[in-house]
N, C-alpha and C. Protein backbone atom coordinates (compact mmCIF):
# COMPACT_ATOMS: atom_id res chain seq x y z
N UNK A 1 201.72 36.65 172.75
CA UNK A 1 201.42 36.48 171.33
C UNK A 1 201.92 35.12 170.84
N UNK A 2 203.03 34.57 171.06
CA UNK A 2 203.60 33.36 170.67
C UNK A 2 203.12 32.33 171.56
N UNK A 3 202.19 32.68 172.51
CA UNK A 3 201.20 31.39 173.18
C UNK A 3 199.96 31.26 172.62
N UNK A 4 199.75 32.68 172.16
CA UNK A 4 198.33 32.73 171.44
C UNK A 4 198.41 31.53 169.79
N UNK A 5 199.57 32.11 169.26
CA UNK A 5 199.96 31.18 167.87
C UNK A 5 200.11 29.88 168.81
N UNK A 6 201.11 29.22 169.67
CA UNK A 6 201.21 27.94 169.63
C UNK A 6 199.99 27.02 169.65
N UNK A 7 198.85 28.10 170.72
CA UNK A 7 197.69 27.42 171.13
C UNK A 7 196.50 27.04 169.24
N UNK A 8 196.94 28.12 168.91
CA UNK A 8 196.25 28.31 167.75
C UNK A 8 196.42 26.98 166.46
N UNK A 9 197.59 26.82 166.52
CA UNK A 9 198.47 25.66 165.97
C UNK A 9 197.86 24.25 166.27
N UNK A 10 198.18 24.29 167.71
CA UNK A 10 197.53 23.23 168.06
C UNK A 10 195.82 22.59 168.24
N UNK A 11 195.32 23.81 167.97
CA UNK A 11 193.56 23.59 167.98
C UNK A 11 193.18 22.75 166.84
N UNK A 12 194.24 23.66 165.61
CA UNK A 12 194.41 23.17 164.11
C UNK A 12 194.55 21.54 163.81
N UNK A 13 195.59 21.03 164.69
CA UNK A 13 195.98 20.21 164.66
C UNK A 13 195.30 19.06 164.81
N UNK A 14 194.58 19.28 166.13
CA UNK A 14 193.40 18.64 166.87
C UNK A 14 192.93 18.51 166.33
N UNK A 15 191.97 19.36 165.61
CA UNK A 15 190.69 19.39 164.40
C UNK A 15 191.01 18.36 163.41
N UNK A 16 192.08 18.17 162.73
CA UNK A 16 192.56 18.07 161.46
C UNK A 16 192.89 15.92 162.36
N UNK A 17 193.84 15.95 163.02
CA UNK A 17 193.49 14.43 163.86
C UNK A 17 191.98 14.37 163.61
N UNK A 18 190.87 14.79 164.49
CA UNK A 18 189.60 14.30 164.63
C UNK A 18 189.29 14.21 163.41
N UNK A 19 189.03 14.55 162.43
CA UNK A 19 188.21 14.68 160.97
C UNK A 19 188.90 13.51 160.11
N UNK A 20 190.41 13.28 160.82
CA UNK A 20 190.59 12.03 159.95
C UNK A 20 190.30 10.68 160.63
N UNK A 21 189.74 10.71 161.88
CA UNK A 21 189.30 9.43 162.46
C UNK A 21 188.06 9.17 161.95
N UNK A 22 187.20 9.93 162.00
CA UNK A 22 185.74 10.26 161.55
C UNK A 22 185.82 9.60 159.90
N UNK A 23 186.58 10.25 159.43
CA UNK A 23 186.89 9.72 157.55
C UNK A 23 187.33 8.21 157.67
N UNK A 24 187.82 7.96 158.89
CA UNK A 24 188.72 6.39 158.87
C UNK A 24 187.32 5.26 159.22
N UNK A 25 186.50 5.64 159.04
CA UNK A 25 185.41 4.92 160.36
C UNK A 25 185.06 3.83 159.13
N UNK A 26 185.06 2.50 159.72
CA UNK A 26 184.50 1.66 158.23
C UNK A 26 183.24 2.19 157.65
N UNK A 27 182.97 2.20 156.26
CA UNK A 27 181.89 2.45 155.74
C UNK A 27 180.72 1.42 155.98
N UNK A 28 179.70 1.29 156.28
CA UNK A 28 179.04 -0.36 156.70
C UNK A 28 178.72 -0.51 154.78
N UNK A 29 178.96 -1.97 154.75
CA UNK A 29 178.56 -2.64 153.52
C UNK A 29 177.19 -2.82 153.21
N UNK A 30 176.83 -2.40 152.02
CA UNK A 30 175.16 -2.77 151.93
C UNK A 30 174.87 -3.87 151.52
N UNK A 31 173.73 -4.34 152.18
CA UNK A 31 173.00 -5.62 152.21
C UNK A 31 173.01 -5.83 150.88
N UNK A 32 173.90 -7.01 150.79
CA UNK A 32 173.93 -7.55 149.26
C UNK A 32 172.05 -7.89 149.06
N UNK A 33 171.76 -7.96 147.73
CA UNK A 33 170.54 -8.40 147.10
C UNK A 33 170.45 -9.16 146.65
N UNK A 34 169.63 -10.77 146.98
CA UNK A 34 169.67 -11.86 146.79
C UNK A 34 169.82 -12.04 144.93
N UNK A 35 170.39 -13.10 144.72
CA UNK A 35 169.93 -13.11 143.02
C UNK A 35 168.75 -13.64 143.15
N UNK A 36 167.76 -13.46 142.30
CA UNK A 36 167.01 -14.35 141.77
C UNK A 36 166.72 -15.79 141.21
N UNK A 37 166.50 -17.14 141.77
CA UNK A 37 166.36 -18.24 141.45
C UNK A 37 165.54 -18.53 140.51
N UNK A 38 165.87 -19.66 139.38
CA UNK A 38 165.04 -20.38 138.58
C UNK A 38 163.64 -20.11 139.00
N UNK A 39 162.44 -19.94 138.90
CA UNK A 39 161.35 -20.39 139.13
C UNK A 39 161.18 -21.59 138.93
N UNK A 40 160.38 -22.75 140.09
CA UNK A 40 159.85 -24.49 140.00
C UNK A 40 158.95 -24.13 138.69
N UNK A 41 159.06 -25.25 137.83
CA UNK A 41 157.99 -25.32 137.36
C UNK A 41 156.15 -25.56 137.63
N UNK A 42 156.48 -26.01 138.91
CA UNK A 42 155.18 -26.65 140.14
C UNK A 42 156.02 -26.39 141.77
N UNK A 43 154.58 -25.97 142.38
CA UNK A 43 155.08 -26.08 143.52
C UNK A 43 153.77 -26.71 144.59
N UNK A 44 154.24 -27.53 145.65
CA UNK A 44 153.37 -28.23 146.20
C UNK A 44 153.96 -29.64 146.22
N UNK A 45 153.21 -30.33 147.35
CA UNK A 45 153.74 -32.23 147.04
C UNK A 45 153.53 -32.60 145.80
N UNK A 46 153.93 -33.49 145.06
CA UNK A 46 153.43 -34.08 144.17
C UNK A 46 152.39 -34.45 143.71
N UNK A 47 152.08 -35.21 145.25
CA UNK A 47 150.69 -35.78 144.97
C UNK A 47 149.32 -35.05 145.18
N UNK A 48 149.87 -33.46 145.51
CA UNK A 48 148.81 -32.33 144.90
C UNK A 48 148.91 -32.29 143.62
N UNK A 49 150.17 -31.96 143.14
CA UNK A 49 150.47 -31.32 141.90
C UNK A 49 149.83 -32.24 140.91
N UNK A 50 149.81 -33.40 140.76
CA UNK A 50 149.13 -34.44 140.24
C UNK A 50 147.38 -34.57 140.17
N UNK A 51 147.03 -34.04 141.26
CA UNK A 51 145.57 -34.36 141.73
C UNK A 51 145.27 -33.11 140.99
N UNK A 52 145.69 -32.07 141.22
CA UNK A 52 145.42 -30.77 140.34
C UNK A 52 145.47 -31.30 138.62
N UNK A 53 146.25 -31.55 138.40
CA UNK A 53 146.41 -32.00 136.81
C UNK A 53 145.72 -32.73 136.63
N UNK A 54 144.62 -33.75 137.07
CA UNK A 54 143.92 -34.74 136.94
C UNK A 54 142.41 -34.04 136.75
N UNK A 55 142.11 -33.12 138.11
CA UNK A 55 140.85 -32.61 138.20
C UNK A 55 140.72 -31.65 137.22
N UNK A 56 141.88 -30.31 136.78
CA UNK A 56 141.33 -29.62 135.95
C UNK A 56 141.42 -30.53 134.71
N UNK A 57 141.55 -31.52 134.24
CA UNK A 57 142.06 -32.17 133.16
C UNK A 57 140.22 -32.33 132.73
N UNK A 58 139.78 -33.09 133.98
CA UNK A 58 138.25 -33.34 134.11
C UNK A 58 137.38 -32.35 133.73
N UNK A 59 137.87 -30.96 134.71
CA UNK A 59 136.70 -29.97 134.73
C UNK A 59 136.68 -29.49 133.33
N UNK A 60 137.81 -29.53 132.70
CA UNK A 60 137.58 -28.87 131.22
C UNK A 60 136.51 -29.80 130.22
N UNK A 61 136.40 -30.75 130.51
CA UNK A 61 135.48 -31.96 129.78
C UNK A 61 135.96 -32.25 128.21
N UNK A 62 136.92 -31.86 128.08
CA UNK A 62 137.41 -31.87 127.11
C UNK A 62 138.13 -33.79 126.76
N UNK A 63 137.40 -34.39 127.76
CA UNK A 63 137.72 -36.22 127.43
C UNK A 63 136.42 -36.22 127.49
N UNK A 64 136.22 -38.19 126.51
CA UNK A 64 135.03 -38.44 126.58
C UNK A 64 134.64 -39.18 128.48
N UNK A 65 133.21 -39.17 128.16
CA UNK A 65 133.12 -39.80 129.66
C UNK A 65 133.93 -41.23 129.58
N UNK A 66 133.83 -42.24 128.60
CA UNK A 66 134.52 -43.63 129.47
C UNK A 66 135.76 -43.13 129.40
N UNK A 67 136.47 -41.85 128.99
CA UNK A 67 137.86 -42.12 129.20
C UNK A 67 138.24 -42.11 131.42
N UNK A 68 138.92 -40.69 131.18
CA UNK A 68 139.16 -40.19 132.20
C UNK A 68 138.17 -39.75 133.75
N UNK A 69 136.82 -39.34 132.99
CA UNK A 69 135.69 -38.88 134.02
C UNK A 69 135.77 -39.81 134.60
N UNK A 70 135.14 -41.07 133.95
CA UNK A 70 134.32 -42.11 135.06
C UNK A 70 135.25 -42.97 135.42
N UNK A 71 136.90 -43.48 135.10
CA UNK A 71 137.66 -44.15 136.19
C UNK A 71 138.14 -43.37 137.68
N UNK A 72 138.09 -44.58 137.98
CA UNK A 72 138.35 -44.36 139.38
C UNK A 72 139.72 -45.15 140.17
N UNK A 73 140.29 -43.87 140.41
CA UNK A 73 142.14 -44.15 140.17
C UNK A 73 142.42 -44.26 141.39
N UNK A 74 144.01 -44.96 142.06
CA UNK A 74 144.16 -44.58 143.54
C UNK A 74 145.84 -44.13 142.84
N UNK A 75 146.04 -43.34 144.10
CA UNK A 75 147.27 -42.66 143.68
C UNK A 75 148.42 -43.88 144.64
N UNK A 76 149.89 -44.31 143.95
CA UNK A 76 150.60 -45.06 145.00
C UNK A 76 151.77 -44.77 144.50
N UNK A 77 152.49 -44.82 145.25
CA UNK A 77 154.03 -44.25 145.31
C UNK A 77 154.82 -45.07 143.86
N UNK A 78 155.61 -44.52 143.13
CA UNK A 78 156.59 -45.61 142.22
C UNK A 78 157.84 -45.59 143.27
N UNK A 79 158.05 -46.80 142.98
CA UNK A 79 159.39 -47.48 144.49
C UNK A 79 160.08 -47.89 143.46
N UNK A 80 161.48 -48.54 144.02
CA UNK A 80 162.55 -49.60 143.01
C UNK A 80 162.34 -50.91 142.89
N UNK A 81 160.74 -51.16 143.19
CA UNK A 81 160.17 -52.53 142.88
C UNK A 81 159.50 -52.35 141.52
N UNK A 82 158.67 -50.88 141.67
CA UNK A 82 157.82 -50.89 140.39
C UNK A 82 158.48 -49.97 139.37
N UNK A 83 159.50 -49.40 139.34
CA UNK A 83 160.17 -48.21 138.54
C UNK A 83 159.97 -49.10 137.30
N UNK A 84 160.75 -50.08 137.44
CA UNK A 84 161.07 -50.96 136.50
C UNK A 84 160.08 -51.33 135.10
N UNK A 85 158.94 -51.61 135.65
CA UNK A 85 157.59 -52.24 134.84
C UNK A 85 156.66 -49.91 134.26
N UNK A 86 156.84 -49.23 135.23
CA UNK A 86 156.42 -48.32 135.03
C UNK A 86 157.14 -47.14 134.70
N UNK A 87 158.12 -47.00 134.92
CA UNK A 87 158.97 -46.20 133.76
C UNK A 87 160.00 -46.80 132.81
N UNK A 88 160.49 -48.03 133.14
CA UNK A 88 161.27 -48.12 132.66
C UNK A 88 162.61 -48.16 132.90
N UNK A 89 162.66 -47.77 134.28
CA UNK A 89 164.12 -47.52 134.73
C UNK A 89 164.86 -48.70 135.80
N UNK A 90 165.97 -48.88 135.88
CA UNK A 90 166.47 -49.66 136.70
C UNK A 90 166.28 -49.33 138.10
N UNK A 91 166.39 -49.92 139.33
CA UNK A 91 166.51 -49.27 140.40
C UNK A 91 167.51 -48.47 140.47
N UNK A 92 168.73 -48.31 140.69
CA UNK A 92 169.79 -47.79 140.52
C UNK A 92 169.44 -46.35 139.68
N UNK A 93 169.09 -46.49 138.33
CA UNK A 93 168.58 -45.09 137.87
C UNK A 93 167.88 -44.49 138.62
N UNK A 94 166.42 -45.28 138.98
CA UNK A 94 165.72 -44.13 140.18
C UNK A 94 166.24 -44.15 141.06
N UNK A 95 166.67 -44.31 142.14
CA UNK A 95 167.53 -43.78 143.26
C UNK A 95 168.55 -42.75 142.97
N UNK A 96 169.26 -43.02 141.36
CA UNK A 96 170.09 -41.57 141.08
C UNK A 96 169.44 -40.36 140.57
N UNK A 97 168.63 -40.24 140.00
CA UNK A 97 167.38 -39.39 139.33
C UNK A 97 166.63 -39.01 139.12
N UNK A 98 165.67 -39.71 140.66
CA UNK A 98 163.97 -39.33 140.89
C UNK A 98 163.96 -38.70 142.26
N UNK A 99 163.43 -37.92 142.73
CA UNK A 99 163.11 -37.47 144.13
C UNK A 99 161.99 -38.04 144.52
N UNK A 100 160.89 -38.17 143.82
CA UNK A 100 159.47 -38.94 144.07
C UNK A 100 158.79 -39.28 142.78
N UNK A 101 157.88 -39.93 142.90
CA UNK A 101 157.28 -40.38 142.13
C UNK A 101 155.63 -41.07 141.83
N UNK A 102 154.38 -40.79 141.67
CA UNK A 102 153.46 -40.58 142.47
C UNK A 102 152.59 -41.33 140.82
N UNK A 103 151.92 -42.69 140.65
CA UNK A 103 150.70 -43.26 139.89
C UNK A 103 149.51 -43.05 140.23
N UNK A 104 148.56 -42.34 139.58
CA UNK A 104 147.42 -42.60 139.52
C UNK A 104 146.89 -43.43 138.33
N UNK A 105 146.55 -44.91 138.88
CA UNK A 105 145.96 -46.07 138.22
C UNK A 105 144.62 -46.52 138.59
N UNK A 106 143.89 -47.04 138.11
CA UNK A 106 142.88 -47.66 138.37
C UNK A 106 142.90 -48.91 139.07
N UNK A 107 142.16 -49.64 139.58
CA UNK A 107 142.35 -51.09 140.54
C UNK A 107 141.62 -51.57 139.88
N UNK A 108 142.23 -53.28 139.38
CA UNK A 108 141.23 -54.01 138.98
C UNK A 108 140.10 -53.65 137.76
N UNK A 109 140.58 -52.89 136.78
CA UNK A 109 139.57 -52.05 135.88
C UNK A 109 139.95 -52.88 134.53
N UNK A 110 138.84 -52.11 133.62
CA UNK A 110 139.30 -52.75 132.05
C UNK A 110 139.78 -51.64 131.70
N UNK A 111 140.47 -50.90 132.33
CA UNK A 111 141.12 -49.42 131.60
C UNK A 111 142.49 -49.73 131.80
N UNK A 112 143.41 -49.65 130.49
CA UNK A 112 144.41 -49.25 130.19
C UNK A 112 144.86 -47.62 130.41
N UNK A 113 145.13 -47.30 131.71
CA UNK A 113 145.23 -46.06 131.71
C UNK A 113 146.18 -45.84 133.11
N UNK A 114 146.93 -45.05 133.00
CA UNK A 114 148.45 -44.55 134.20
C UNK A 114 148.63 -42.98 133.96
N UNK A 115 148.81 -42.42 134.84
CA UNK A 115 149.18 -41.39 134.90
C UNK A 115 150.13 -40.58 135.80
N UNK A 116 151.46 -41.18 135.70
CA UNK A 116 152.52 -40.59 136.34
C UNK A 116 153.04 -39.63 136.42
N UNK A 117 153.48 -38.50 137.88
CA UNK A 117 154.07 -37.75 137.51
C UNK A 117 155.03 -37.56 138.63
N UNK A 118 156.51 -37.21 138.03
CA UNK A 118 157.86 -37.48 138.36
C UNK A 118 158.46 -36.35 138.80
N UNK A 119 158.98 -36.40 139.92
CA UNK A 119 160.13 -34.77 140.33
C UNK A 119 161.41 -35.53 140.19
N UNK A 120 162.39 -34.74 139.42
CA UNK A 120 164.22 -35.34 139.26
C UNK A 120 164.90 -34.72 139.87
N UNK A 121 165.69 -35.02 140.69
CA UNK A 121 166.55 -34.37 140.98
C UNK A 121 167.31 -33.51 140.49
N UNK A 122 167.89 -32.33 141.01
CA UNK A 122 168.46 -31.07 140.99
C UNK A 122 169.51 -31.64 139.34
N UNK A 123 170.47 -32.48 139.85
CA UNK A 123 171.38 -32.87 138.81
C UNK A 123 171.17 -33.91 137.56
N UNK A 124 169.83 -34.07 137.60
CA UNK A 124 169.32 -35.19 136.60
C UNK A 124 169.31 -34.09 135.15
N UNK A 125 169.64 -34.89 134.14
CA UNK A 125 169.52 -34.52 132.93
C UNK A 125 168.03 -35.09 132.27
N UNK A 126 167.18 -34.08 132.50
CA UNK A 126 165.39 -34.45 132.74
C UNK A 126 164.96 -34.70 131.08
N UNK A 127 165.25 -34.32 130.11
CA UNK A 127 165.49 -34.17 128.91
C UNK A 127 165.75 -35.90 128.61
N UNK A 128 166.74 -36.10 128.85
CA UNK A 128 167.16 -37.57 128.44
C UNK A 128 166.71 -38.58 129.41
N UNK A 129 166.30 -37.90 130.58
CA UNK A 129 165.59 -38.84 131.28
C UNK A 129 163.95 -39.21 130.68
N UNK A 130 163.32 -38.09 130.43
CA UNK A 130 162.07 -38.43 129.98
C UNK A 130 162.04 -39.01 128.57
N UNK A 131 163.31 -39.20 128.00
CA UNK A 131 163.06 -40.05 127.18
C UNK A 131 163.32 -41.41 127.22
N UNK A 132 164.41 -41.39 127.74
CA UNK A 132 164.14 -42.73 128.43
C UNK A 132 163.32 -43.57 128.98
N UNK A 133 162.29 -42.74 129.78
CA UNK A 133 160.98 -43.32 129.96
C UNK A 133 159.77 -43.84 129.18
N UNK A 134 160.14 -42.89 128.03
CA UNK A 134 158.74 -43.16 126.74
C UNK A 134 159.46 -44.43 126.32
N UNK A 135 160.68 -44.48 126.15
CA UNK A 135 161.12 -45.72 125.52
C UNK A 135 161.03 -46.85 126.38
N UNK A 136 160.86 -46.91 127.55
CA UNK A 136 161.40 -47.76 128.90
C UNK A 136 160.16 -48.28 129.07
N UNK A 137 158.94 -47.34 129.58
CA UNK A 137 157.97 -47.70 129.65
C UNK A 137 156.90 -48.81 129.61
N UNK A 138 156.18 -49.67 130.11
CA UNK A 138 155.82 -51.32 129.45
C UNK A 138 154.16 -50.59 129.11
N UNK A 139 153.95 -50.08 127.96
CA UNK A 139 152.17 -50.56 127.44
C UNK A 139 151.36 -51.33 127.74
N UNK A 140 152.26 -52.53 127.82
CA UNK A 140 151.21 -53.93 127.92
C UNK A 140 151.34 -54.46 129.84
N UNK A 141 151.69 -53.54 130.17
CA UNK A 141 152.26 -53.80 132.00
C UNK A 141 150.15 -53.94 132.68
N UNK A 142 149.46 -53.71 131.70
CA UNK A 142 147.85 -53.92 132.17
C UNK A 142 147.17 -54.84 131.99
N UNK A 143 148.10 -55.69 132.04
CA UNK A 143 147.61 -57.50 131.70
C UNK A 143 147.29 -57.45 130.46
N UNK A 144 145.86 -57.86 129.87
CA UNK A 144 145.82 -58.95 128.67
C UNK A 144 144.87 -57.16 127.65
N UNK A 145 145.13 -56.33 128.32
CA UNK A 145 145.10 -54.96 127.72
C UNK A 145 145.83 -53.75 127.74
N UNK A 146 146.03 -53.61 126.43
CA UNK A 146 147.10 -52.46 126.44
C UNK A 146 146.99 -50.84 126.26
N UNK A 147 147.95 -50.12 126.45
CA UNK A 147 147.19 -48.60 126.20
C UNK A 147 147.47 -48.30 124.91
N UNK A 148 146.39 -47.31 124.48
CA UNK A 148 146.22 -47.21 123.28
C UNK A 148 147.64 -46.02 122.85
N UNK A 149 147.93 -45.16 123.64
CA UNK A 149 148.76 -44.00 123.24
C UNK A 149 149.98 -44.13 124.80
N UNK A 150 151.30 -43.61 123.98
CA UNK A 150 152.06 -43.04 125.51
C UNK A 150 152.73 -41.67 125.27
N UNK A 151 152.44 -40.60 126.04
CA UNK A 151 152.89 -39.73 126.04
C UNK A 151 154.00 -39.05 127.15
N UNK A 152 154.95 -38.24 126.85
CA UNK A 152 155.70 -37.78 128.01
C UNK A 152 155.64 -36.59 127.98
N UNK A 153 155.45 -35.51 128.71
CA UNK A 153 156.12 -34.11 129.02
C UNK A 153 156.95 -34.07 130.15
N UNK A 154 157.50 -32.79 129.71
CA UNK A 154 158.68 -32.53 131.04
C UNK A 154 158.72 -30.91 130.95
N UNK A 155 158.84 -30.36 132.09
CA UNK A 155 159.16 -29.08 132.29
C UNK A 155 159.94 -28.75 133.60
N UNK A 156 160.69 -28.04 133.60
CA UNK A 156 162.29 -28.02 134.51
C UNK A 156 162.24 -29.44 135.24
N UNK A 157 162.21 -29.78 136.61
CA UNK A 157 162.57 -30.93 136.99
C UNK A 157 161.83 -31.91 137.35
N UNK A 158 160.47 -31.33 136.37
CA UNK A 158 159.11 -32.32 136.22
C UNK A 158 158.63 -33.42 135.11
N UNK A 159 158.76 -34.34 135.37
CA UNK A 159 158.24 -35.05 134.03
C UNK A 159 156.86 -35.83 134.24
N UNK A 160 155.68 -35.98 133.17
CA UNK A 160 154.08 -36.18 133.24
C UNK A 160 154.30 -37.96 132.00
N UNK A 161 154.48 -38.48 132.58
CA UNK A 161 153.73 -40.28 131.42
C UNK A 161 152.43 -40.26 131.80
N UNK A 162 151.69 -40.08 130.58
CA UNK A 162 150.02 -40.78 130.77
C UNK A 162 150.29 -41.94 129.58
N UNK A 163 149.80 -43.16 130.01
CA UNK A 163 149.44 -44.00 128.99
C UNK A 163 148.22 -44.32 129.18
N UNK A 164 147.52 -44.47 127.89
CA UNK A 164 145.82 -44.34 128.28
C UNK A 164 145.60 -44.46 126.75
N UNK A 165 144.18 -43.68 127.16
CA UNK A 165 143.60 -43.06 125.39
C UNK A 165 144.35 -42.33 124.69
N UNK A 166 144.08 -41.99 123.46
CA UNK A 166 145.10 -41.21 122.82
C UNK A 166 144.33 -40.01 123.05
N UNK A 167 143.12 -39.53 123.30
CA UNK A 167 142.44 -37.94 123.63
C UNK A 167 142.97 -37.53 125.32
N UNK A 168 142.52 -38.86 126.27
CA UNK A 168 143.07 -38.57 127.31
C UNK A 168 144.80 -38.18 127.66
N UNK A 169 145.48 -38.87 126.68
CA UNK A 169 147.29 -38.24 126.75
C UNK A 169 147.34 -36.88 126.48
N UNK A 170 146.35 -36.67 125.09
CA UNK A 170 146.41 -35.62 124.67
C UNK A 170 145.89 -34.30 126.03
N UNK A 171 144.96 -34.92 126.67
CA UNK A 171 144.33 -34.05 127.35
C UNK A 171 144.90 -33.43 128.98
N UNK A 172 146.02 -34.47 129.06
CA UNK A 172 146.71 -34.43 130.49
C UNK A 172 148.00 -33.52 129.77
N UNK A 173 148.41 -33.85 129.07
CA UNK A 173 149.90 -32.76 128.28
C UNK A 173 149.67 -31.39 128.31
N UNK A 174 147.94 -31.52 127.62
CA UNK A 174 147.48 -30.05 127.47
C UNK A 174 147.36 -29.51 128.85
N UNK A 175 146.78 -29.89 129.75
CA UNK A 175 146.97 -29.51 131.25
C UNK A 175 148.40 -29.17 132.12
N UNK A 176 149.18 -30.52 131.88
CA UNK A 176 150.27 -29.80 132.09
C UNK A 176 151.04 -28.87 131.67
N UNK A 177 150.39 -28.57 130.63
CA UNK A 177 151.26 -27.19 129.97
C UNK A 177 151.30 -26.04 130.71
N UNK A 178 149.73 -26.01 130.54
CA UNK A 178 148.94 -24.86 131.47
C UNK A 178 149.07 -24.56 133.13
N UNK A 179 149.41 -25.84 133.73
CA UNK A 179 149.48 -25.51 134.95
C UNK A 179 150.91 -25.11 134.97
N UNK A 180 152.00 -25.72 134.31
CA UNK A 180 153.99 -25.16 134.46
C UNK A 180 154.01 -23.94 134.53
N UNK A 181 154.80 -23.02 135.64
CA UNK A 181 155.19 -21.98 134.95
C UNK A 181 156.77 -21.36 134.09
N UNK A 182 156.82 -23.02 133.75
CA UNK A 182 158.10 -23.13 133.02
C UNK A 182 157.78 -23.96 131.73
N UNK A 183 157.92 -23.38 130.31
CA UNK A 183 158.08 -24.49 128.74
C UNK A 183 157.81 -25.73 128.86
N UNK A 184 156.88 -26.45 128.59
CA UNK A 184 156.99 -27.85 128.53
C UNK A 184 157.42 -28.35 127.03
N UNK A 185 157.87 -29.53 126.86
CA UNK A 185 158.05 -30.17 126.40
C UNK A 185 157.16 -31.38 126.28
N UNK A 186 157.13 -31.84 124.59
CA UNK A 186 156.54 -33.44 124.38
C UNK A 186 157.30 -34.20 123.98
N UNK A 187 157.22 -35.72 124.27
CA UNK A 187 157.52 -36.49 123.47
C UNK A 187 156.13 -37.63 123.18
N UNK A 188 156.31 -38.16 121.77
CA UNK A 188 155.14 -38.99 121.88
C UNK A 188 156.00 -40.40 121.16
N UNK A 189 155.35 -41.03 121.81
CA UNK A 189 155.98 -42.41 122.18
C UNK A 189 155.43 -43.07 120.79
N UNK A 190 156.54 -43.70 119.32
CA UNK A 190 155.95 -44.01 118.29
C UNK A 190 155.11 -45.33 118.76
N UNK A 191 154.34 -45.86 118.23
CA UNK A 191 153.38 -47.16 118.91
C UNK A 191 153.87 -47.90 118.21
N UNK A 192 155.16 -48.97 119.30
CA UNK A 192 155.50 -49.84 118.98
C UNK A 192 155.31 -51.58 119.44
N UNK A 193 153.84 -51.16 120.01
CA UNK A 193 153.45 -52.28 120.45
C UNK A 193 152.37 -52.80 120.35
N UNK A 194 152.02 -52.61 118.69
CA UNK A 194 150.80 -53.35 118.28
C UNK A 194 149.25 -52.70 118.46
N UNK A 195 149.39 -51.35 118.74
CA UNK A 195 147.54 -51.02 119.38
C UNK A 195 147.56 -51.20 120.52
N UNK A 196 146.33 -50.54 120.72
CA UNK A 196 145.90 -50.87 122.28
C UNK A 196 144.38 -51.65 122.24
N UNK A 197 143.77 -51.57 123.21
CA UNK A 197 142.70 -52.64 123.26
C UNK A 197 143.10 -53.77 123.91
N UNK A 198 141.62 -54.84 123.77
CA UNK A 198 142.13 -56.23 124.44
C UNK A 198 143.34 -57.13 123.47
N UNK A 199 143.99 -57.49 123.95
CA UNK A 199 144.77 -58.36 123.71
C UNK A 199 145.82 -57.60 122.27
N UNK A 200 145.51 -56.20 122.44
CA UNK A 200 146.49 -55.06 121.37
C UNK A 200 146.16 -55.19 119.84
């Protein structure tokens, strides 16, 4: 009888060890769930994102034909040779505040017309940068003709300069609105340089 209890004791015992190893076992951690990032305002190279803003700008017909339809633009990189004359900025600024930078201009034309559009870097303050640009900007950078209007938008780390017509600025802003899927912003550049036309 007192082997039957010791054995009995000890089965107890056993049990009561195992059930707390089993309870000791790490719990596995659940797969944390990513946060959610900003949404881009654009996504694609630039010099899609641009070509898109240009063509639906067209397909809507919402410019006259000599504006926007019938020039014929080539797209070329802004570098720290041309920042200067086309936004406005020092080299030094663009190298701290642009990731790329992509003109569609005309060659050799009687059109006063540019249409830049800018990616900033992660840490650029895009806000004060794009104003800087409306102010920076040269109008008269089209020889012995100037643009009639300059406009800027910006939406998260995108900023749009058209200088041109004043329907065509109007008509590229309105596009970029539509294509962001982030708030744009305007600024419109007061005309401080006499008109546009030949010789302003």
């Amino acid at each position: 009888m007192k082997k039957l209890v010791l054995f009995l004791i000890a089965a107890i015992l056993a049990g009561t060890m195992l059930a707390s190893c089993a309870n000791s076992s790490p719990t596995p951690n659940p797969t944390p769930t990513p946060a959610p990032s900003d949404p881009a305002a654009f996504d694609g190279q630039i010099s899609e994102i641009l070509a898109r803003l240009i063509s639906k700008t067209i397909a809507k017909q919402s410019i006259a034909d000599e504006e926007l339809k019938d020039i014929t633009c080539y797209d070329k990189p802004v570098d720290a040779d041309s920042c200067q004359d086309i936004l406005g900025l020092t080299p030094d600024d663009f190298a701290a505040d642009i990731v790329t930078a992509v003109e569609s201009k005309p060659e050799g034309s009687w059109f006063a017309h540019s249409i830049v559009l800018v990616q900033c870097s992660d840490n650029c303050d895009v806000a004060a940068l794009a104003e800087q640009i409306s102010k920076g900007t040269n109008p008269a950078r089209f020889g012995c003709i100037k643009a009639e209007a300059v406009v800027v938008g910006y939406a998260g780390q995108y900023i749009v300069l058209c200088a041109s017509f004043q329907n065509t600025c109007d008509a590229i802003y309105a596009t970029f609105g539509e294509l962001s899927a982030l708030p744009t912003t305007r600024i419109d550049r007061e005309n401080d340089w006499n008109g546009g036309g030949m010789l302003g």
